[in-house]
N, C-alpha and C. Protein backbone atom coordinates (compact mmCIF):
# COMPACT_ATOMS: atom_id res chain seq x y z
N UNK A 1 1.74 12.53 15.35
CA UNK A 1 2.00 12.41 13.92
C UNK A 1 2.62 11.06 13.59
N UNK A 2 3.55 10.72 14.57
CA UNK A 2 3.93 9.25 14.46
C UNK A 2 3.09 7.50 14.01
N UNK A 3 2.01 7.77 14.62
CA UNK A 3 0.90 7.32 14.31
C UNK A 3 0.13 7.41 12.92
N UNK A 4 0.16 8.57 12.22
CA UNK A 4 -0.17 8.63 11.41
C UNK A 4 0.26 8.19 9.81
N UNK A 5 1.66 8.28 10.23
CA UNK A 5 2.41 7.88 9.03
C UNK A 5 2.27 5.95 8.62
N UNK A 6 1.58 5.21 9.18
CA UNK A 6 1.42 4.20 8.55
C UNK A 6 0.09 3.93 8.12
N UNK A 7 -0.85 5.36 8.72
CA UNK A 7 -2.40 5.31 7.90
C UNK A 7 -2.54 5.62 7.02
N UNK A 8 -1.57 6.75 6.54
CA UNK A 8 -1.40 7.58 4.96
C UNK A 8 -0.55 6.76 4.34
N UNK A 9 0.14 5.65 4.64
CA UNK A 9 0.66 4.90 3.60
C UNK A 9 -0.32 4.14 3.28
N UNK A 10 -0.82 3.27 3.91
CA UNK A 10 -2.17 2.72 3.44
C UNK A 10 -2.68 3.13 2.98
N UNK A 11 -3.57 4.39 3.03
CA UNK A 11 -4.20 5.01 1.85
C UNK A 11 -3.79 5.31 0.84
N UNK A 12 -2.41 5.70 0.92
CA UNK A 12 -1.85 5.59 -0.59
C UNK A 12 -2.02 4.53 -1.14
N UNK A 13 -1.51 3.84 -0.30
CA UNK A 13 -1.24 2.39 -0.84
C UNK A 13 -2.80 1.53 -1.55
N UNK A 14 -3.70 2.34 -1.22
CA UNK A 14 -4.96 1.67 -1.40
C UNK A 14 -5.82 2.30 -2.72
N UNK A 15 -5.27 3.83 -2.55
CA UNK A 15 -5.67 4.78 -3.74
C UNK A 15 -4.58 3.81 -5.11
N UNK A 16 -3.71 3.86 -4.77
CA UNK A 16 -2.77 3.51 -6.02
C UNK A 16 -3.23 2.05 -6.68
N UNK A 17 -3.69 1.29 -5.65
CA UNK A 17 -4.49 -0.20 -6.12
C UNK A 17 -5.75 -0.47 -6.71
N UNK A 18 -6.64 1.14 -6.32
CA UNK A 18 -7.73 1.34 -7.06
C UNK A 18 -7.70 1.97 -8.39
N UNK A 19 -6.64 2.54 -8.33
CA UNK A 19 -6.10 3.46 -9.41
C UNK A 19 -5.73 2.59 -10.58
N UNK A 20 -4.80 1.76 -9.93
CA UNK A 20 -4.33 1.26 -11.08
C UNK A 20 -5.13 -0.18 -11.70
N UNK A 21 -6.16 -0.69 -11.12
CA UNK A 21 -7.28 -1.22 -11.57
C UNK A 21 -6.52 -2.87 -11.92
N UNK A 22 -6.49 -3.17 -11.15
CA UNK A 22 -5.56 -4.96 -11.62
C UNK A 22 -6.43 -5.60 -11.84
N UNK A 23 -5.71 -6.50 -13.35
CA UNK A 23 -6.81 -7.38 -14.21
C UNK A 23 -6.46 -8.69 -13.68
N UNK A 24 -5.68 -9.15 -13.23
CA UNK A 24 -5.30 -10.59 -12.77
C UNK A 24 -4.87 -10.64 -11.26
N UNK A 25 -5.32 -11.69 -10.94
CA UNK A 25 -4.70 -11.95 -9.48
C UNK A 25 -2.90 -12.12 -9.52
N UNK A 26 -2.92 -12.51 -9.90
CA UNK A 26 -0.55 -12.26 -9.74
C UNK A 26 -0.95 -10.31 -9.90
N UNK A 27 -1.47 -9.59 -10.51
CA UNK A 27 -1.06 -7.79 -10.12
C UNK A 27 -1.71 -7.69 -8.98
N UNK A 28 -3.01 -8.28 -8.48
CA UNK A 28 -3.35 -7.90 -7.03
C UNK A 28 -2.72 -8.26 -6.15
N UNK A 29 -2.05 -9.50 -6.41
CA UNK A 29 -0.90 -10.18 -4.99
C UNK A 29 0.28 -9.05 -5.10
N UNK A 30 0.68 -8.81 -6.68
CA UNK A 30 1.86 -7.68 -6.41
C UNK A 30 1.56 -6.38 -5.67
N UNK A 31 0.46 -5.91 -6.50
CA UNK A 31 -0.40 -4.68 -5.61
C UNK A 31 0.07 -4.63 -4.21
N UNK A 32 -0.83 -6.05 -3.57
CA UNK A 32 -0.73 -6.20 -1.99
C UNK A 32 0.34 -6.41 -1.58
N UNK A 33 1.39 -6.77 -1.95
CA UNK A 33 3.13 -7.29 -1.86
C UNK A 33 3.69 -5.71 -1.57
N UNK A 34 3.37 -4.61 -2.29
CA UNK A 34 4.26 -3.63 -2.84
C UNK A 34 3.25 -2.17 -1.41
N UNK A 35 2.24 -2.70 -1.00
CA UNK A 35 0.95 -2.10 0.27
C UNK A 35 1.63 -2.18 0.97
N UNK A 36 2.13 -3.81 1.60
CA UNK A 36 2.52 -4.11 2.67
C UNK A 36 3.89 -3.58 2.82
N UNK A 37 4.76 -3.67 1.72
CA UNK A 37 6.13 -3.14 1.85
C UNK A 37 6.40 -1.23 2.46
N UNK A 38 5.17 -0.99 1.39
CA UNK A 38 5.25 0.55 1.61
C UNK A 38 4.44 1.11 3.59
N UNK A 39 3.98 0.14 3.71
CA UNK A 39 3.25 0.44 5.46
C UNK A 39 4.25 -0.06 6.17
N UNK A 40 4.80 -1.37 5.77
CA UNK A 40 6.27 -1.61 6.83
C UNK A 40 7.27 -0.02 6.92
N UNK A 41 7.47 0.07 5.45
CA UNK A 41 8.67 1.28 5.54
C UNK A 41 7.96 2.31 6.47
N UNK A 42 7.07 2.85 6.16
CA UNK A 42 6.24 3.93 7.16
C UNK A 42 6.33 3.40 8.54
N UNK A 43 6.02 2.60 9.45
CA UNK A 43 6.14 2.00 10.79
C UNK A 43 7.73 2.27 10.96
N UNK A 44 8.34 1.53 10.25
CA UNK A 44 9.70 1.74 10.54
C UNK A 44 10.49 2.99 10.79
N UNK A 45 10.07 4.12 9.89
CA UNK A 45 10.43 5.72 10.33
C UNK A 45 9.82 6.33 11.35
């Protein structure tokens, strides 16, 4: 299960970026800023 918890953040993290549909590159860099933060925290637990 350990393993798993930084694939389901990504997918969140990837559903929520499709979801929320970014019109400019500065929301896709935040998008990807706010991916990477949320898969670090997951690795880290």
């Amino acid at each position: 299960m350990q393993k798993m918890k930084p694939l389901i953040a990504l997918c969140s993290a990837l559903a929520l970026l499709l979801a929320g549909g970014c019109a400019t590159m500065e929301g896709i860099g935040k998008d990807l800023e706010k991916a990477g933060e949320e898969i670090q925290e997951a690795s880290e637990s």
